[in-house]
C-alpha atoms as a PDB file:
ATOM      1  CA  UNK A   1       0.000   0.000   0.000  1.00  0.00           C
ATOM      2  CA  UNK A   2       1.205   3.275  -1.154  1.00  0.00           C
ATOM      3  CA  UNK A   3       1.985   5.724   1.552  1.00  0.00           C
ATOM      4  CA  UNK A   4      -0.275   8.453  -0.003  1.00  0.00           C
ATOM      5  CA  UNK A   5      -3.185   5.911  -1.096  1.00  0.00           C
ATOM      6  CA  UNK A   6      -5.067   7.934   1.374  1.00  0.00           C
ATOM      7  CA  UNK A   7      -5.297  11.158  -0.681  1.00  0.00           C
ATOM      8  CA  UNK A   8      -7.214   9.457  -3.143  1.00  0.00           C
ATOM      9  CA  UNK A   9     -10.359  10.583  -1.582  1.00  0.00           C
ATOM     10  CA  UNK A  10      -9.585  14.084  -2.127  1.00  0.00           C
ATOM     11  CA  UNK A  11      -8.955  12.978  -6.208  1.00  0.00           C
ATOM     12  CA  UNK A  12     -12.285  14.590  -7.732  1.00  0.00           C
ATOM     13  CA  UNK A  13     -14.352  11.435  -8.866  1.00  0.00           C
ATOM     14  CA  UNK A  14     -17.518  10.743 -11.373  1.00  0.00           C
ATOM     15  CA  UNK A  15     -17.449  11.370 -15.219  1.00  0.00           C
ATOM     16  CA  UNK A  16     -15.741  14.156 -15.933  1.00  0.00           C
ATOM     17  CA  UNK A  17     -18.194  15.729 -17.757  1.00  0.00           C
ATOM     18  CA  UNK A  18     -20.717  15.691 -15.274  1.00  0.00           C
ATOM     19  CA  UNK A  19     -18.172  18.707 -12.919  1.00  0.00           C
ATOM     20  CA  UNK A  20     -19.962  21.799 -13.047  1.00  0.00           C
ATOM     21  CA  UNK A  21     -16.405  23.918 -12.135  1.00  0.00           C
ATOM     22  CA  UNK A  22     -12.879  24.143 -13.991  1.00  0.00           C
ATOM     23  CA  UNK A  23     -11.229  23.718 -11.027  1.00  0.00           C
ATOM     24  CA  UNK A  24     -12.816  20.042 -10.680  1.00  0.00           C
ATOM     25  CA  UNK A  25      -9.909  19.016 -12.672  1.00  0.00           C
ATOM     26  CA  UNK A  26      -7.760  19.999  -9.438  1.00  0.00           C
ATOM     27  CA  UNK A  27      -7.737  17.314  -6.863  1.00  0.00           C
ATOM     28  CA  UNK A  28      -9.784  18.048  -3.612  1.00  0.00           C
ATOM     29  CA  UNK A  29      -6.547  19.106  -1.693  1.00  0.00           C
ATOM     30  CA  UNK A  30      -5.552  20.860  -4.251  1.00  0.00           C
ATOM     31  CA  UNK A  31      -8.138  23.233  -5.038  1.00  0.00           C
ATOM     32  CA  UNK A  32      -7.975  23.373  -1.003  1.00  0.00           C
ATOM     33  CA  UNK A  33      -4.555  24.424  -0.869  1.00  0.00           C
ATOM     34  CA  UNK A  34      -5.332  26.898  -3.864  1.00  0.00           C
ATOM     35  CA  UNK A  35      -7.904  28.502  -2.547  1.00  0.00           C
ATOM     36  CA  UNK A  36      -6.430  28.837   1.454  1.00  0.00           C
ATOM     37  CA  UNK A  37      -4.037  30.957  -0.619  1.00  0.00           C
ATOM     38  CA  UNK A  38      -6.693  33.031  -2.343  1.00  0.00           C
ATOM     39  CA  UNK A  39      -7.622  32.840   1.891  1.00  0.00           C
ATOM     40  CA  UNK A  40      -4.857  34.371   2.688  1.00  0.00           C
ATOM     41  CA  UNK A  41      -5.305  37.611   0.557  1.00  0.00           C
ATOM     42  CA  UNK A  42      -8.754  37.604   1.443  1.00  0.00           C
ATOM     43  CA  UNK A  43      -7.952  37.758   4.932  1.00  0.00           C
ATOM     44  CA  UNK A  44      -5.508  40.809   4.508  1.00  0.00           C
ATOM     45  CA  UNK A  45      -8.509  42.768   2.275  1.00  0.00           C
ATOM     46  CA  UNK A  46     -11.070  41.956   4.829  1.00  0.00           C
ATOM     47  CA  UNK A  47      -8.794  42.828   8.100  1.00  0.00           C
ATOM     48  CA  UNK A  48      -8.040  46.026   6.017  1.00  0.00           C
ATOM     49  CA  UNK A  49     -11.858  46.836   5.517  1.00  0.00           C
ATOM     50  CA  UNK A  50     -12.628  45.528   9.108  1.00  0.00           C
ATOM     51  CA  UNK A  51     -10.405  48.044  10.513  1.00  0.00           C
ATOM     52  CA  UNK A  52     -11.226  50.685   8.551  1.00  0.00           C
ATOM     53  CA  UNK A  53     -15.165  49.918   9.906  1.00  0.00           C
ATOM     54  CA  UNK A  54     -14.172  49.869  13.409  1.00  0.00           C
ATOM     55  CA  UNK A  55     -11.660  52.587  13.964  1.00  0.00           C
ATOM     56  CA  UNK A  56     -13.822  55.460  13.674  1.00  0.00           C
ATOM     57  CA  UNK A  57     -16.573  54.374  15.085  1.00  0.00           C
ATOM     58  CA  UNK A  58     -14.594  52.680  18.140  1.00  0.00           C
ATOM     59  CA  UNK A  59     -12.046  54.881  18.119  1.00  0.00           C
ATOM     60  CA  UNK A  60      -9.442  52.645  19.920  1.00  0.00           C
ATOM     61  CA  UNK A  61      -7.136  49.688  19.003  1.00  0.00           C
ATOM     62  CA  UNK A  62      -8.391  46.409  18.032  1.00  0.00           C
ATOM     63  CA  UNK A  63      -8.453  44.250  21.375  1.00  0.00           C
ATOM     64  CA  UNK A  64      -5.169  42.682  20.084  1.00  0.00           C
ATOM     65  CA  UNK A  65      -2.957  45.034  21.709  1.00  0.00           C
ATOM     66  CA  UNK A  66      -4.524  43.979  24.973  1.00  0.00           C
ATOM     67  CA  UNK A  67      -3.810  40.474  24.000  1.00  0.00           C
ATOM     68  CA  UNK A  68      -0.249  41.898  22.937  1.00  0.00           C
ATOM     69  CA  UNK A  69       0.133  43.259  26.563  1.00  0.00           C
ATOM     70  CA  UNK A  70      -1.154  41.401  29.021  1.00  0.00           C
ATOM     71  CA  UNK A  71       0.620  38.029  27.760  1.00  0.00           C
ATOM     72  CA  UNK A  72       3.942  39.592  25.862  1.00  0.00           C
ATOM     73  CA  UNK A  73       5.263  42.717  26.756  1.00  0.00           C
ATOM     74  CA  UNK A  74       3.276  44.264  30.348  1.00  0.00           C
ATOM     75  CA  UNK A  75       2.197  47.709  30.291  1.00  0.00           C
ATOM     76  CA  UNK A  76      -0.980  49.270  28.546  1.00  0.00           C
ATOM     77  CA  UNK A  77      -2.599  48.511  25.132  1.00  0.00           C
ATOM     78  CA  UNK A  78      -2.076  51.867  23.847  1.00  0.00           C
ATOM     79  CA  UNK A  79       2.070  51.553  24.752  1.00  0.00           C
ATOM     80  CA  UNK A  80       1.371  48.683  21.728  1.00  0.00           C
ATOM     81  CA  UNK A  81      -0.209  50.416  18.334  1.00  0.00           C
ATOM     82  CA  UNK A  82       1.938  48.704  16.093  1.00  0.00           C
ATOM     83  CA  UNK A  83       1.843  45.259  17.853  1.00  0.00           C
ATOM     84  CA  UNK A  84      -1.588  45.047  18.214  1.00  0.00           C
ATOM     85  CA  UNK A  85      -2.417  46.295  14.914  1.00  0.00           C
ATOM     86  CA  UNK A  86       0.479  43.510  13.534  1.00  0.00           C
ATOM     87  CA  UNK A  87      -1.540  40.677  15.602  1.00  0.00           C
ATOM     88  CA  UNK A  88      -5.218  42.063  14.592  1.00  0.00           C
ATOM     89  CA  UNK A  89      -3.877  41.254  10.999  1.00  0.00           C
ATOM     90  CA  UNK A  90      -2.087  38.356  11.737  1.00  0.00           C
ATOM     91  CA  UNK A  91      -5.339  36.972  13.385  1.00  0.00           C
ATOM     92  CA  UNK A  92      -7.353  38.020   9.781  1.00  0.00           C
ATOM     93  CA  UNK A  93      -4.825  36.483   7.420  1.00  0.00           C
ATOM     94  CA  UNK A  94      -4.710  33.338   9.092  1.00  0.00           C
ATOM     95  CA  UNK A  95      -8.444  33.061   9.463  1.00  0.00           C
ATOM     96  CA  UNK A  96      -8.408  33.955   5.769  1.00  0.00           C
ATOM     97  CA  UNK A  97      -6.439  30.964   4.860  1.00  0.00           C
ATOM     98  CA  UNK A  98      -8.463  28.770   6.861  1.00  0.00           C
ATOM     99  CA  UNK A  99     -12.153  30.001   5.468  1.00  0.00           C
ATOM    100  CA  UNK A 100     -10.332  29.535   2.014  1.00  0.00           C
ATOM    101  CA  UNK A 101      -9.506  26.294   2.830  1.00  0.00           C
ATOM    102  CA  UNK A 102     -12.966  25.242   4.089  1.00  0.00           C
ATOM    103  CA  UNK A 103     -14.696  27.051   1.286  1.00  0.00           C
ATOM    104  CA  UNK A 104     -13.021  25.176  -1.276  1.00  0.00           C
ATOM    105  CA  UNK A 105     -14.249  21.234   0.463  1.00  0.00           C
ATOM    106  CA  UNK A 106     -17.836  22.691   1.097  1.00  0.00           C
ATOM    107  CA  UNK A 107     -19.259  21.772  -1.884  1.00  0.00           C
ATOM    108  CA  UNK A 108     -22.843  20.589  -0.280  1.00  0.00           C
ATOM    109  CA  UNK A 109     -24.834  23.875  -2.334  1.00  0.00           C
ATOM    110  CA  UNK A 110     -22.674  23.765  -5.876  1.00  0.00           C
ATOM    111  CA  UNK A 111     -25.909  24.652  -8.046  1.00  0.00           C
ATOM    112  CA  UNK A 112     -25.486  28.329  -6.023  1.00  0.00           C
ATOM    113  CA  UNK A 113     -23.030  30.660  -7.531  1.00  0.00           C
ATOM    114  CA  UNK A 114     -20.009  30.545  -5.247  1.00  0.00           C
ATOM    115  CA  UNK A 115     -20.189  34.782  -4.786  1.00  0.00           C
ATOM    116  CA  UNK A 116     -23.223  33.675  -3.236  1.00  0.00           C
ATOM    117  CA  UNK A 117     -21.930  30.792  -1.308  1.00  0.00           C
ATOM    118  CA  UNK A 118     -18.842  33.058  -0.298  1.00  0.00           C
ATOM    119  CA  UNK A 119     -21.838  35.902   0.997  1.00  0.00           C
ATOM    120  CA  UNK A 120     -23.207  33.699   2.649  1.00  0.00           C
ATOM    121  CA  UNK A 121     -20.796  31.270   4.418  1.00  0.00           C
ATOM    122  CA  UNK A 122     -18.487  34.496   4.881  1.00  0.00           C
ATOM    123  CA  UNK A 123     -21.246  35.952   7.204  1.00  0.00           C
ATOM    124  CA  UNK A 124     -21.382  32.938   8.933  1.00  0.00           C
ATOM    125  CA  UNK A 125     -18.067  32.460   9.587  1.00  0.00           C
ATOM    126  CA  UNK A 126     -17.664  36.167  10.101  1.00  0.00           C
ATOM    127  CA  UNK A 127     -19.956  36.146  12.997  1.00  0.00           C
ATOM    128  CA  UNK A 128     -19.013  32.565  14.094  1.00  0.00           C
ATOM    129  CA  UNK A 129     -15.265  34.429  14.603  1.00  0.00           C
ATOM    130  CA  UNK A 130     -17.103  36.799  16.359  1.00  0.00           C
ATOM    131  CA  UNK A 131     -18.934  34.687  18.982  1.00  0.00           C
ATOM    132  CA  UNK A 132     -15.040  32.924  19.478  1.00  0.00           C
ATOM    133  CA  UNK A 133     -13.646  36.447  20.574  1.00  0.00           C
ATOM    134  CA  UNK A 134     -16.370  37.931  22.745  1.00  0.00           C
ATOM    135  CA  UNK A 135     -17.010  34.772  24.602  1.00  0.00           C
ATOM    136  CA  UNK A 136     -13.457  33.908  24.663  1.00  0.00           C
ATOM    137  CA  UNK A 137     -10.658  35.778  23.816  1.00  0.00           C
ATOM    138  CA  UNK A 138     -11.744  38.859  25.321  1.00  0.00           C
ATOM    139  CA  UNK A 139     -14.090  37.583  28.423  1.00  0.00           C
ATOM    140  CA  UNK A 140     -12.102  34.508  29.289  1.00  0.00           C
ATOM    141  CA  UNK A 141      -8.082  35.783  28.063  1.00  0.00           C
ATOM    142  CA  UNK A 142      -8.440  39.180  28.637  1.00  0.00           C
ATOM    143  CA  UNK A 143     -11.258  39.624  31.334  1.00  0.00           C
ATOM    144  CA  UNK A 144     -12.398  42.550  28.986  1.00  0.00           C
ATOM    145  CA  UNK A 145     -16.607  43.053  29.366  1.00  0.00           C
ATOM    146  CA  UNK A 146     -17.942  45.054  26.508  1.00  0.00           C
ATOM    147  CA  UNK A 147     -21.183  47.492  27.274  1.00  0.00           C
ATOM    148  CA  UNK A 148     -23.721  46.672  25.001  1.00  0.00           C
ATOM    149  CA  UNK A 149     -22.861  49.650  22.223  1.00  0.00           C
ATOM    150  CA  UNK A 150     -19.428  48.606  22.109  1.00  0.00           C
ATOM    151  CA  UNK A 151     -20.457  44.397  21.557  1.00  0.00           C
ATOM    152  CA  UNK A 152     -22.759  45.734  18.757  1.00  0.00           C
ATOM    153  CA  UNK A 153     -20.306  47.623  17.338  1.00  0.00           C
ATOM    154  CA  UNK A 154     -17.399  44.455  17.903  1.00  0.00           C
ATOM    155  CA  UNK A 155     -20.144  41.765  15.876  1.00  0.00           C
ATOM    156  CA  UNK A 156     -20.752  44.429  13.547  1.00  0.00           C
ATOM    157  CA  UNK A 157     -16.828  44.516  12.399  1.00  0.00           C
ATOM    158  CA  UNK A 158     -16.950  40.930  12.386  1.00  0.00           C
ATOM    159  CA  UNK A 159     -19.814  40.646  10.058  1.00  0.00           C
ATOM    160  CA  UNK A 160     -18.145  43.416   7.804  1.00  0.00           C
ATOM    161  CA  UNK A 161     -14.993  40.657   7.897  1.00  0.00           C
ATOM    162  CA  UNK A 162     -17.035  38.035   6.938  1.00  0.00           C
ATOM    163  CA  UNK A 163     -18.988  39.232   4.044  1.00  0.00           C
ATOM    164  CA  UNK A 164     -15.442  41.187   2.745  1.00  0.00           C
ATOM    165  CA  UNK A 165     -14.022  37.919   3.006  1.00  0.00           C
ATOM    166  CA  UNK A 166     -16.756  35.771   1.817  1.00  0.00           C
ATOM    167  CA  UNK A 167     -16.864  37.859  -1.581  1.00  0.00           C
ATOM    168  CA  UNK A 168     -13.126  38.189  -1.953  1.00  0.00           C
ATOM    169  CA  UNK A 169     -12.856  33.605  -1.828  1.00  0.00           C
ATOM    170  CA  UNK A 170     -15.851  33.240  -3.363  1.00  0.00           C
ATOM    171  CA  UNK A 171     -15.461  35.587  -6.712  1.00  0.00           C
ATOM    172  CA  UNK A 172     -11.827  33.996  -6.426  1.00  0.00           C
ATOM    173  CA  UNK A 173     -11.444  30.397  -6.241  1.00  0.00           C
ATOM    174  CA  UNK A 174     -14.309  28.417  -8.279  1.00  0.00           C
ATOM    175  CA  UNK A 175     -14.284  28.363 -12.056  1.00  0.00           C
ATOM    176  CA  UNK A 176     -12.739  31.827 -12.121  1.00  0.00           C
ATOM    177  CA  UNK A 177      -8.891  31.901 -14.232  1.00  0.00           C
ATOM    178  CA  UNK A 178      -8.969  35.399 -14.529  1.00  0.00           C
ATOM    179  CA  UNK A 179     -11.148  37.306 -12.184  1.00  0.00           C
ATOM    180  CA  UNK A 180     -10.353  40.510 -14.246  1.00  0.00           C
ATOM    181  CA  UNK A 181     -11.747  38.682 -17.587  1.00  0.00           C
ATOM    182  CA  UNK A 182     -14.377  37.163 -15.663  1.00  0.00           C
ATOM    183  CA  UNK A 183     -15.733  40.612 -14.348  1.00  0.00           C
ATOM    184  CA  UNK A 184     -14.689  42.490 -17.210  1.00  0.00           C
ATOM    185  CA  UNK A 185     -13.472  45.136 -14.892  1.00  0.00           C
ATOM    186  CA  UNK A 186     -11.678  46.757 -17.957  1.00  0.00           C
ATOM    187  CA  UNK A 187     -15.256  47.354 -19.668  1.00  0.00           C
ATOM    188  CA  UNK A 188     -16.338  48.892 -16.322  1.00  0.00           C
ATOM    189  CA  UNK A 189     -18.742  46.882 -15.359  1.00  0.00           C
END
């Protein structure tokens, strides 16, 4: 028995003809792999548009400089702009990746378009990442409470993540070569 005989179940199977997507052709962990890199620049766009959501309205650091210094350096958030601002995007890349990842082996609802998939798993996922860091990175890690306006306002940024990110993998990774020849975005559409 071949050492990688167990991969075979990520090897796309059926008739050919019968795959609804180009990148059928691409094994299962392939197209995976693929599209946790498509992930990862999704996560950068959507921790850019996150943060641009939250800082005005907020108008304070994401919670990651508290992470940064209560279990790195000591001393207050605000000592840590860069830090924190480093980790909030670390934190959005790598979830990124992962929804990528995930997005690509879902493949329970292929007759919907996968910008529509991407809307609506993103949200999920978005506000599933959301639940995660109010329940536990900020009240159990960082015995941080948030008043009502400002937990709103947190789930809120989240669900802008989400959906940025959701669009982003999902225009991105299924049957799309070209995204700019797909869109047209040249013919300003």
């Amino acid at each position: 028995m071949d050492r990688f005989s167990s991969l075979d179940q990520f090897t796309p199977g059926g008739d050919p003809r019968d795959r609804t997507e180009e990148s059928d052709e691409r094994s299962r962990l392939e197209h995976a792999l693929y599209a946790a890199a498509r992930g990862l620049q999704a996560g950068f766009v959507a921790t850019l548009i996150m943060t641009a959501f939250r800082l005005p309205i907020l108008r304070s650091l994401p919670p990651s400089a508290n992470f940064y210094a209560q279990y790195v350096s000591g001393g207050d958030p605000e000592d840590h702009p860069i830090a924190g601002l480093l980790l909030h995007f670390g934190y959005g890349i790598q979830a990124g990746a992962l929804f990528g990842g995930l997005f690509a082996l879902q493949d329970a609802e292929r007759s919907i378009e996968p910008e529509q998939r991407g809307l609506l798993w993103g949200m999920v996922y978005g506000l599933a990442l959301s639940a995660f860091g109010s329940q536990v990175m900020l009240k159990e890690l960082l015995d941080i409470r948030l008043e009502a306006d400002e937990l709103a306002l947190f789930h809120a940024g989240h669900l802008v993540y989400g959906l940025s990110l959701g669009a982003w993998v999902g225009s991105r990774t299924e049957g799309v070569d070209d995204p700019d020849l797909e869109y047209e975005y040249d013919d300003r559409n």
